[in-house]
PDB file of N, CA and C in Angstrom:
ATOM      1  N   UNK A   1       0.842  -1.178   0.000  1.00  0.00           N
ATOM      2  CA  UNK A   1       0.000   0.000   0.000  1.00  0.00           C
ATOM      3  C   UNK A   1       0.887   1.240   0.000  1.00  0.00           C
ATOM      4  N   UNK A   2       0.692   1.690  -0.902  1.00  0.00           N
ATOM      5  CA  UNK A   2       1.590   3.269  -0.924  1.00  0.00           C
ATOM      6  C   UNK A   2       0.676   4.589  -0.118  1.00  0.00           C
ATOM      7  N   UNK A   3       1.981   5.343   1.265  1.00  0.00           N
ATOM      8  CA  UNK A   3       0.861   6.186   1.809  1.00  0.00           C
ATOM      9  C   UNK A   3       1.681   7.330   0.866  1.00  0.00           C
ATOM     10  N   UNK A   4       0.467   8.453   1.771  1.00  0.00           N
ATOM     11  CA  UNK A   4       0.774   9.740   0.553  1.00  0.00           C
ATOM     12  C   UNK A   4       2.179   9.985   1.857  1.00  0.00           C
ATOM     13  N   UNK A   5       2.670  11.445   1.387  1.00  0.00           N
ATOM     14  CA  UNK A   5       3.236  12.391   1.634  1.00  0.00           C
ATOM     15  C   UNK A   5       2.652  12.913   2.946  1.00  0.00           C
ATOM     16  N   UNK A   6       3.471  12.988   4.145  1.00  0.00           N
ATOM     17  CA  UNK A   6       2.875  14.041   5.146  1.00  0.00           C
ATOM     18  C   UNK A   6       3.547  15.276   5.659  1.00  0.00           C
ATOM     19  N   UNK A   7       2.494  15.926   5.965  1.00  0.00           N
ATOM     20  CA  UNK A   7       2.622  17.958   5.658  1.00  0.00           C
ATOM     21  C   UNK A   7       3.621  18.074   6.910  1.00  0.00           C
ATOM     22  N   UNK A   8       4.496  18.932   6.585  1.00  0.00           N
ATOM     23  CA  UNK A   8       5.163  18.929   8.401  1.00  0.00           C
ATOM     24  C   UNK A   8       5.367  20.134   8.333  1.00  0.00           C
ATOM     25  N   UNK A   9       5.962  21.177   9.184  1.00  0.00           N
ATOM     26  CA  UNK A   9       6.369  22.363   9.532  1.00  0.00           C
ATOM     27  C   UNK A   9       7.419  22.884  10.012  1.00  0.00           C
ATOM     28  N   UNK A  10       8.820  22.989   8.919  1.00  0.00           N
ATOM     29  CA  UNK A  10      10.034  23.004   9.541  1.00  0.00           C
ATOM     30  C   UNK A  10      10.253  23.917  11.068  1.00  0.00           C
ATOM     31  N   UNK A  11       9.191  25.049  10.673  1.00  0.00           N
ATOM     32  CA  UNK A  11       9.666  25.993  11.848  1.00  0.00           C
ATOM     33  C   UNK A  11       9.408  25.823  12.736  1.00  0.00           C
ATOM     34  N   UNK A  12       8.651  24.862  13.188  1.00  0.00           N
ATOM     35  CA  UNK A  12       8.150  24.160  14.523  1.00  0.00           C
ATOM     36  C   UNK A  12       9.499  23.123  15.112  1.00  0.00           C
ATOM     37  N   UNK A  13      10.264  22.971  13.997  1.00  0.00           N
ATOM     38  CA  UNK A  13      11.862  21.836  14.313  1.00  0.00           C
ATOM     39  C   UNK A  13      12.810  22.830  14.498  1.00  0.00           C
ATOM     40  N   UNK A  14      12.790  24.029  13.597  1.00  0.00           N
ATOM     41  CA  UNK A  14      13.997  24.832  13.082  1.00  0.00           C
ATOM     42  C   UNK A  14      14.871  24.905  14.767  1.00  0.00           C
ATOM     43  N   UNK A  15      14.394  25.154  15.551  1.00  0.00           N
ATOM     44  CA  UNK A  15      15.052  26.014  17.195  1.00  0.00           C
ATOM     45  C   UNK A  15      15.396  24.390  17.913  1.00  0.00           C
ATOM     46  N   UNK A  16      14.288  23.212  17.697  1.00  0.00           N
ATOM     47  CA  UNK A  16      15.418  22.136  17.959  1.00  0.00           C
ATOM     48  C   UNK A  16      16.072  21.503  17.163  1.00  0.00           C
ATOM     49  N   UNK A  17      16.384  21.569  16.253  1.00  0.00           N
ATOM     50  CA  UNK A  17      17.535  21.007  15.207  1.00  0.00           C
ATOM     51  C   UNK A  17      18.715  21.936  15.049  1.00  0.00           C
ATOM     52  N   UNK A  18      18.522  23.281  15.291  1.00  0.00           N
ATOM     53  CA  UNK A  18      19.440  24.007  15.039  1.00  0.00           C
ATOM     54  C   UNK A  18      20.667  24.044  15.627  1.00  0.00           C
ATOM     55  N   UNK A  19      20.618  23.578  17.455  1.00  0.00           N
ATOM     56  CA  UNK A  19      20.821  23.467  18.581  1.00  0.00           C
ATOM     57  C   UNK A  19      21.894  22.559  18.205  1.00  0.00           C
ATOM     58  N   UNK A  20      21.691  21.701  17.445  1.00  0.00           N
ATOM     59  CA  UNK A  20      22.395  20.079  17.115  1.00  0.00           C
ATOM     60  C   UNK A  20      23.092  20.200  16.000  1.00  0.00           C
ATOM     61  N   UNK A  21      23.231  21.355  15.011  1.00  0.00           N
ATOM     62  CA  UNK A  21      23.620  21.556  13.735  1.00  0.00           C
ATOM     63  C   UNK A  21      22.649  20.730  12.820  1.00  0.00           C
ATOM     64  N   UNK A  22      21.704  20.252  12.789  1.00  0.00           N
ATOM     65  CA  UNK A  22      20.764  19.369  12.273  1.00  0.00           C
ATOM     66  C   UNK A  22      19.759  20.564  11.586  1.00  0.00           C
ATOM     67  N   UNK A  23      19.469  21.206  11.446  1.00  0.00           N
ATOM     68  CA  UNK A  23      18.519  21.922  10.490  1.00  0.00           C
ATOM     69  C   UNK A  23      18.638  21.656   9.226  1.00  0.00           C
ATOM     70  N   UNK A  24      19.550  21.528   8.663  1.00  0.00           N
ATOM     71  CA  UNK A  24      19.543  21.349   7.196  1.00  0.00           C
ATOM     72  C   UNK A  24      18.880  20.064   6.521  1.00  0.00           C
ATOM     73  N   UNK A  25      18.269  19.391   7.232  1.00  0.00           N
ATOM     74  CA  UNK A  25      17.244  18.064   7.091  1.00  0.00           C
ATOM     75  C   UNK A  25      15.893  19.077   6.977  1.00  0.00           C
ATOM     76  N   UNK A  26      15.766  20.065   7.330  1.00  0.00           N
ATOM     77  CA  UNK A  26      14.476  20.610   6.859  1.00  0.00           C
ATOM     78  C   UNK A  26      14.165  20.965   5.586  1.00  0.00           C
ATOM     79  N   UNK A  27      15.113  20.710   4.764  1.00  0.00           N
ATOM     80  CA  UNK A  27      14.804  21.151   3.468  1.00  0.00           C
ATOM     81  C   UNK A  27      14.064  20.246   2.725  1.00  0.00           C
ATOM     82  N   UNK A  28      14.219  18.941   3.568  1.00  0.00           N
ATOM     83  CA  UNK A  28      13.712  17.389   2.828  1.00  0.00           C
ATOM     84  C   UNK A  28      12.135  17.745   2.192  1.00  0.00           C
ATOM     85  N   UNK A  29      11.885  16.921   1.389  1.00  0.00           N
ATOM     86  CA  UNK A  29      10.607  16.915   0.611  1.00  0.00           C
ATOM     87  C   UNK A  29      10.480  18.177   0.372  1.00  0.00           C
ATOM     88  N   UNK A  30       9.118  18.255  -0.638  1.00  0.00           N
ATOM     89  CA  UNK A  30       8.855  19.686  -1.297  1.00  0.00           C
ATOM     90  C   UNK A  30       7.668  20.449  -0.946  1.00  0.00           C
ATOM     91  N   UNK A  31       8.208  21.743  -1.056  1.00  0.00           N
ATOM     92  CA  UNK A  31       7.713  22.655  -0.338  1.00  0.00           C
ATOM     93  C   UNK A  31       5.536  22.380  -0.502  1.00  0.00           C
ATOM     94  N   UNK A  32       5.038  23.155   0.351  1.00  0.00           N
ATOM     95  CA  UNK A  32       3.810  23.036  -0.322  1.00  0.00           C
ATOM     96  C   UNK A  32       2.823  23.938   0.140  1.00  0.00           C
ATOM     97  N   UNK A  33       2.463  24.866  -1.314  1.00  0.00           N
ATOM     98  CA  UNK A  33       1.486  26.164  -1.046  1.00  0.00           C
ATOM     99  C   UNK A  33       2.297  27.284  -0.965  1.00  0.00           C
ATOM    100  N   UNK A  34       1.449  28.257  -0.954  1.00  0.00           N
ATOM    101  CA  UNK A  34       2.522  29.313  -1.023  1.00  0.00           C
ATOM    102  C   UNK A  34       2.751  30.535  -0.026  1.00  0.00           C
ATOM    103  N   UNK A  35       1.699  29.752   1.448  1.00  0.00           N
ATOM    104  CA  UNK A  35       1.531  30.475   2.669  1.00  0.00           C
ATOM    105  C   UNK A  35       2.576  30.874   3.224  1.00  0.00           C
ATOM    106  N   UNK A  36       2.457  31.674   4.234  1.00  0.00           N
ATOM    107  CA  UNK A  36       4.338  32.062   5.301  1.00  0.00           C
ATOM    108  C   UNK A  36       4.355  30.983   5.939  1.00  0.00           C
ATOM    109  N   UNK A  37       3.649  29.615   6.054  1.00  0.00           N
ATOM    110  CA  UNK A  37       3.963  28.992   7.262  1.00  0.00           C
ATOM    111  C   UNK A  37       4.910  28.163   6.540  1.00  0.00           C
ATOM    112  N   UNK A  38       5.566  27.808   5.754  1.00  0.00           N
ATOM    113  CA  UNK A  38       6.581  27.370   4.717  1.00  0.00           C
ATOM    114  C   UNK A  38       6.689  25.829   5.043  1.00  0.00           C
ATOM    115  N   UNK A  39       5.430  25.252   5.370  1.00  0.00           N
ATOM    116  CA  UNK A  39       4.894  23.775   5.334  1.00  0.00           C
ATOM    117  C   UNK A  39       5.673  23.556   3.968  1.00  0.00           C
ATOM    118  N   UNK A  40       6.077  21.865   4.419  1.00  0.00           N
ATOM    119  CA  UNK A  40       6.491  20.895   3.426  1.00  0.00           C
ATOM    120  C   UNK A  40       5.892  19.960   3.788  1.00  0.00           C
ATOM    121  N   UNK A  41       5.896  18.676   1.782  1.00  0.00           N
ATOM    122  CA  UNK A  41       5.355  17.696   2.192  1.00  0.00           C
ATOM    123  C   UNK A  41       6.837  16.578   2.508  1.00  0.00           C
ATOM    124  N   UNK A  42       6.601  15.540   2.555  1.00  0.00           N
ATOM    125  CA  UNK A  42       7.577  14.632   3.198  1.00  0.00           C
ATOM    126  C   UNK A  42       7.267  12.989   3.165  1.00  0.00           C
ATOM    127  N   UNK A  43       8.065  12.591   2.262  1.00  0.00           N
ATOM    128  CA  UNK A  43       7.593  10.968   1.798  1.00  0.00           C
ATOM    129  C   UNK A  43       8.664  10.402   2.586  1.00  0.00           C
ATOM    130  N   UNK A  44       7.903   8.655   2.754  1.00  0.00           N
ATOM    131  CA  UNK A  44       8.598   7.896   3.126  1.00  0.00           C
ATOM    132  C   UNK A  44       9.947   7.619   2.123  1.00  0.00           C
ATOM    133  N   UNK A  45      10.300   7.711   1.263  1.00  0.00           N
ATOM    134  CA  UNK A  45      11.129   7.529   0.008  1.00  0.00           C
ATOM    135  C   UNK A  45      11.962   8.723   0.279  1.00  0.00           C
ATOM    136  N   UNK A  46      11.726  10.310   1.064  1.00  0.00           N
ATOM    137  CA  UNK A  46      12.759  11.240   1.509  1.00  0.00           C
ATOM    138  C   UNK A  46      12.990  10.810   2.792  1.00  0.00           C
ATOM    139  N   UNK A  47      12.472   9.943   3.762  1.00  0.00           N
ATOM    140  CA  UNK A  47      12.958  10.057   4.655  1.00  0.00           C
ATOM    141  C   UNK A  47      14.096   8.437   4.432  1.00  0.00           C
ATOM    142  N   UNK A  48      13.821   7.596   3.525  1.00  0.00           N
ATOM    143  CA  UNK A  48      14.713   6.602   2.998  1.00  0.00           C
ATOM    144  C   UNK A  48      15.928   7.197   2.582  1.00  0.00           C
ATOM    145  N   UNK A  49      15.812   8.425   1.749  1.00  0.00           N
ATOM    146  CA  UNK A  49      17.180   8.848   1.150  1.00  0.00           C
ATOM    147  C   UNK A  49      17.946   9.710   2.061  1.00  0.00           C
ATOM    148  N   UNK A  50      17.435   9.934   2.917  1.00  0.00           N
ATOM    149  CA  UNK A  50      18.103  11.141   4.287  1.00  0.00           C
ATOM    150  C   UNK A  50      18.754   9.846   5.329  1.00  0.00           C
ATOM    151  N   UNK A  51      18.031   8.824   4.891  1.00  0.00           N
ATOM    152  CA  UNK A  51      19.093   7.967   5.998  1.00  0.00           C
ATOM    153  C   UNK A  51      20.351   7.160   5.408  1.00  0.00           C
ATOM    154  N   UNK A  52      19.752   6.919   3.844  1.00  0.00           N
ATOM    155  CA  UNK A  52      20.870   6.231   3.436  1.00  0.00           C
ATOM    156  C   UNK A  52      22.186   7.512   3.405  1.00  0.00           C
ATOM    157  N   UNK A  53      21.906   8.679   3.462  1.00  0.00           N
ATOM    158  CA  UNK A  53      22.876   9.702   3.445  1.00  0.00           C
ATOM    159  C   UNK A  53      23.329   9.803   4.798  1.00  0.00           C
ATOM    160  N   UNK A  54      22.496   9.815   5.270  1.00  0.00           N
ATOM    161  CA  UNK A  54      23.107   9.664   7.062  1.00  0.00           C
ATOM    162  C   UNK A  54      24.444   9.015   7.553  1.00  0.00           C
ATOM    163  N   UNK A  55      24.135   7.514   6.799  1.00  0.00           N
ATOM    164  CA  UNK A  55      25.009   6.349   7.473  1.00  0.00           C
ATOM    165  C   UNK A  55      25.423   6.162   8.836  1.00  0.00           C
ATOM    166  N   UNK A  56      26.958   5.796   8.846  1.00  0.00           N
ATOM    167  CA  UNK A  56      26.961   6.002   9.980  1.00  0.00           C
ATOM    168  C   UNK A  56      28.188   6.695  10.210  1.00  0.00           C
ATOM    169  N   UNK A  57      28.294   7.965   9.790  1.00  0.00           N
ATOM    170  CA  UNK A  57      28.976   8.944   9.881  1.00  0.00           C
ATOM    171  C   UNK A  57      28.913   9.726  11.131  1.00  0.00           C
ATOM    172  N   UNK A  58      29.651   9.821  12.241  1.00  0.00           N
ATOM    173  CA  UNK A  58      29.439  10.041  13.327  1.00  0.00           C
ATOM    174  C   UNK A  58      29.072  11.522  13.784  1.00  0.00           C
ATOM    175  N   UNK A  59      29.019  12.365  12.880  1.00  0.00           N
ATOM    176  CA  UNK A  59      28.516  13.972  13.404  1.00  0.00           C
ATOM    177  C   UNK A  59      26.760  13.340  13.405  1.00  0.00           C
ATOM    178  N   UNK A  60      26.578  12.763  12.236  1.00  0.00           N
ATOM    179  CA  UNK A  60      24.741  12.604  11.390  1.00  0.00           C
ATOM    180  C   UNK A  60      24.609  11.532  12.709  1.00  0.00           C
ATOM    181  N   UNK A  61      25.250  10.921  13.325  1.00  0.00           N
ATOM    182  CA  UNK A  61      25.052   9.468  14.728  1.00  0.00           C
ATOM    183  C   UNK A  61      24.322  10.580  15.959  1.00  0.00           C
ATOM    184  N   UNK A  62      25.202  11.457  15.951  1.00  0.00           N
ATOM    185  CA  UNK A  62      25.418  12.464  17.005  1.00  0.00           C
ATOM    186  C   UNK A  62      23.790  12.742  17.361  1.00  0.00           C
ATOM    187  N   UNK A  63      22.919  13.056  16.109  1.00  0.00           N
ATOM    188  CA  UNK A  63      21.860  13.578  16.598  1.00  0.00           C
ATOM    189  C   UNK A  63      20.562  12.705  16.679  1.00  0.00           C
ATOM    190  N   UNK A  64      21.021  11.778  16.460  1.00  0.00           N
ATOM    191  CA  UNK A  64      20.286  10.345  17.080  1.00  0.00           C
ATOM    192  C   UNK A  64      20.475  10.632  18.448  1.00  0.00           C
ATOM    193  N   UNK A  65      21.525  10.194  18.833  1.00  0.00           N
ATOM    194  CA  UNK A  65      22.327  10.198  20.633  1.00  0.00           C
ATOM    195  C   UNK A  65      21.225  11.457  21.083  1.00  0.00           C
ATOM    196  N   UNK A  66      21.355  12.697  20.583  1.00  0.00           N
ATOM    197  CA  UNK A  66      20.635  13.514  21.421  1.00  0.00           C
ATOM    198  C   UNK A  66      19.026  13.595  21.158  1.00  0.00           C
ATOM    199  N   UNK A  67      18.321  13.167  20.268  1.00  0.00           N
ATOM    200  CA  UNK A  67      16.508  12.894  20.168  1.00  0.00           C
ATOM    201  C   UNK A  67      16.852  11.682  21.525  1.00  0.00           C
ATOM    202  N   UNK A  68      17.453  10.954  21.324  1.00  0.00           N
ATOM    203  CA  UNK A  68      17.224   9.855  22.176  1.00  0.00           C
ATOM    204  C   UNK A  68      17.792  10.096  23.555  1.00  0.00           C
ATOM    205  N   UNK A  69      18.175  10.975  24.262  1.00  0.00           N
ATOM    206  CA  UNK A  69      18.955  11.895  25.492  1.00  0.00           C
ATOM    207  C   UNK A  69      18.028  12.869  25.909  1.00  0.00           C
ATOM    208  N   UNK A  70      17.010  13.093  24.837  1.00  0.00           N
ATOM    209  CA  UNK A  70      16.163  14.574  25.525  1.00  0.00           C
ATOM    210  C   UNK A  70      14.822  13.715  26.135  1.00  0.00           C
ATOM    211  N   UNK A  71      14.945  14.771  27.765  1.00  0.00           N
ATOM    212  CA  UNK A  71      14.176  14.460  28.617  1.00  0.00           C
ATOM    213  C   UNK A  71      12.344  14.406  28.011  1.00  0.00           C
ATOM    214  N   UNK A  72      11.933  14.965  27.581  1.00  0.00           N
ATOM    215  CA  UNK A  72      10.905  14.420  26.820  1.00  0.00           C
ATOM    216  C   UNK A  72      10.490  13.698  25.953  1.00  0.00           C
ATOM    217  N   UNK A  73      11.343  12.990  25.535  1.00  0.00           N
ATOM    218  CA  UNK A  73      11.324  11.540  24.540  1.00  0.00           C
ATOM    219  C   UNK A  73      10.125  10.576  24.785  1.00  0.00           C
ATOM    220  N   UNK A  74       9.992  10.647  26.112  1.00  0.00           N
ATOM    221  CA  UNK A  74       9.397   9.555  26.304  1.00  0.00           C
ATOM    222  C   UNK A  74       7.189  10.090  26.368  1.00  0.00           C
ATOM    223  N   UNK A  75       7.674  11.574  26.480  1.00  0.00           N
ATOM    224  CA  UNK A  75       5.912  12.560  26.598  1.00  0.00           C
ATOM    225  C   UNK A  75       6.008  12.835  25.015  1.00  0.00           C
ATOM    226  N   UNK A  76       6.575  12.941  24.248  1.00  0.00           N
ATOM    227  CA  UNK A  76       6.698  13.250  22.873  1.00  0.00           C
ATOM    228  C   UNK A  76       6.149  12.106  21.836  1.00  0.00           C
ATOM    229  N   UNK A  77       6.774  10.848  22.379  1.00  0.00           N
ATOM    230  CA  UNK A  77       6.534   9.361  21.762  1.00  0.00           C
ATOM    231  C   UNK A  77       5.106   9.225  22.235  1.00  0.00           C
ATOM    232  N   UNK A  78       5.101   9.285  23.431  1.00  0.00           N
ATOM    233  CA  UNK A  78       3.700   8.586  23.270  1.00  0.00           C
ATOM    234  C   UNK A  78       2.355   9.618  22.966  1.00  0.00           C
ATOM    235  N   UNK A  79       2.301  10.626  22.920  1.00  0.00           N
ATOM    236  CA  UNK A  79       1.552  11.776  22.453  1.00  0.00           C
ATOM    237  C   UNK A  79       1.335  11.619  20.693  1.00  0.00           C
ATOM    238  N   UNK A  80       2.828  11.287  20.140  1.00  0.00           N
ATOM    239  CA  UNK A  80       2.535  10.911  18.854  1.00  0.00           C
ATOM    240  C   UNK A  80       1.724  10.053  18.665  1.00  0.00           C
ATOM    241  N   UNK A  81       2.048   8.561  19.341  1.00  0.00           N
ATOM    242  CA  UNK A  81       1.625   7.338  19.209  1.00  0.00           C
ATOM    243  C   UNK A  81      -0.270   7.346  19.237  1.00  0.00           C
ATOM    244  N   UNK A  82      -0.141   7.899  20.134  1.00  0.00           N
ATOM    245  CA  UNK A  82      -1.807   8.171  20.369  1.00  0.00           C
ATOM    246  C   UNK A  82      -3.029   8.870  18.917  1.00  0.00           C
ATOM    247  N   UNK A  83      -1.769  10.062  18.621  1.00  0.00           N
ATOM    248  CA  UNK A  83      -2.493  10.440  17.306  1.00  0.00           C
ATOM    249  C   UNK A  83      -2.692   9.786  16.055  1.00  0.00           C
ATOM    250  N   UNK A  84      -1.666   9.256  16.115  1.00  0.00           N
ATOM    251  CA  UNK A  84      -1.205   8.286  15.234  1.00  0.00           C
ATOM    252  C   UNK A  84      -2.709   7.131  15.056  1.00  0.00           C
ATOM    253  N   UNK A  85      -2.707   6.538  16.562  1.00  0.00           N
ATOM    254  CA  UNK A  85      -3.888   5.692  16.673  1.00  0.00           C
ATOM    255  C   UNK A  85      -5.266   6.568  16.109  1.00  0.00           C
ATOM    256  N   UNK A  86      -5.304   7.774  16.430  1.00  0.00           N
ATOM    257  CA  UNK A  86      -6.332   8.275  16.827  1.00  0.00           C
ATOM    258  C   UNK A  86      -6.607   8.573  14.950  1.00  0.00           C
ATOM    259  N   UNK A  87      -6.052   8.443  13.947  1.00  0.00           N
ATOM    260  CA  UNK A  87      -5.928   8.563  12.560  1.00  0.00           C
ATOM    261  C   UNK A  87      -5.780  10.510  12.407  1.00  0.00           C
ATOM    262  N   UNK A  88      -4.944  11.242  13.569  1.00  0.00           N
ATOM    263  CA  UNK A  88      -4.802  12.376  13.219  1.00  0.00           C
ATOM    264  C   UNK A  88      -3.215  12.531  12.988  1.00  0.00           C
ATOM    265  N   UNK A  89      -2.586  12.048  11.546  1.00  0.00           N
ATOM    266  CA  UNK A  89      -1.318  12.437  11.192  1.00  0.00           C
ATOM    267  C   UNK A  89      -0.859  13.184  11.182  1.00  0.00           C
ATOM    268  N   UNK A  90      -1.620  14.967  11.069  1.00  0.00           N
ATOM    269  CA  UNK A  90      -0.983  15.574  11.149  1.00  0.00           C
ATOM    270  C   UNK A  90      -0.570  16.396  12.450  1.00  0.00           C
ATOM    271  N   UNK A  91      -1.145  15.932  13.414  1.00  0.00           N
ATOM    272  CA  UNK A  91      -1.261  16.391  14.635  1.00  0.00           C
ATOM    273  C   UNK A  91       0.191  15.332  15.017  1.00  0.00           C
ATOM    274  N   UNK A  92       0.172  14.500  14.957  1.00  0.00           N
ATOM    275  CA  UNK A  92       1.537  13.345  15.177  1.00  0.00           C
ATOM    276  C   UNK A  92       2.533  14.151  14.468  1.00  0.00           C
TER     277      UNK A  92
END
């Protein structure tokens, strides 16, 4: 089953990725609409090619170590998980 594309909102990441040198993953997938909120869409197939680029190059490791180190990991995951259930993707 092929899913679509989902809408995300770099500027809602931009202030925690930036922190990590990691912002430049916001550019992934293409842009969409032509509002200020500078929403992109985002396929499973960009988030395939952002990892095979990743590898395991230890700066791109680095910011694994810290999603997985920040004290809300665990209120973040399951808040997703729930929406997720709840069939609201974009709220996840």
């Amino acid at each position: 089953m092929w899913q679509q594309p989902v809408r995300f909102r770099p500027q809602t990441w931009r202030p925690r990725l930036e922190r990590h040198g990691a912002a430049r993953v916001l550019d992934l997938g293409v842009a969409c609409g032509n509002g200020p909120s500078g929403d992109r869409l985002i396929s499973r197939g960009d988030l395939s090619r952002l990892r095979e680029r990743a590898g395991d190059d230890p700066d791109s490791l680095r910011y694994t170590e810290a999603a997985l180190s920040d004290g809300r990991r665990a209120t973040v995951l399951r808040t997703t998980s729930e929406a997720v259930r709840k069939g609201d993707l974009s709220g996840a």
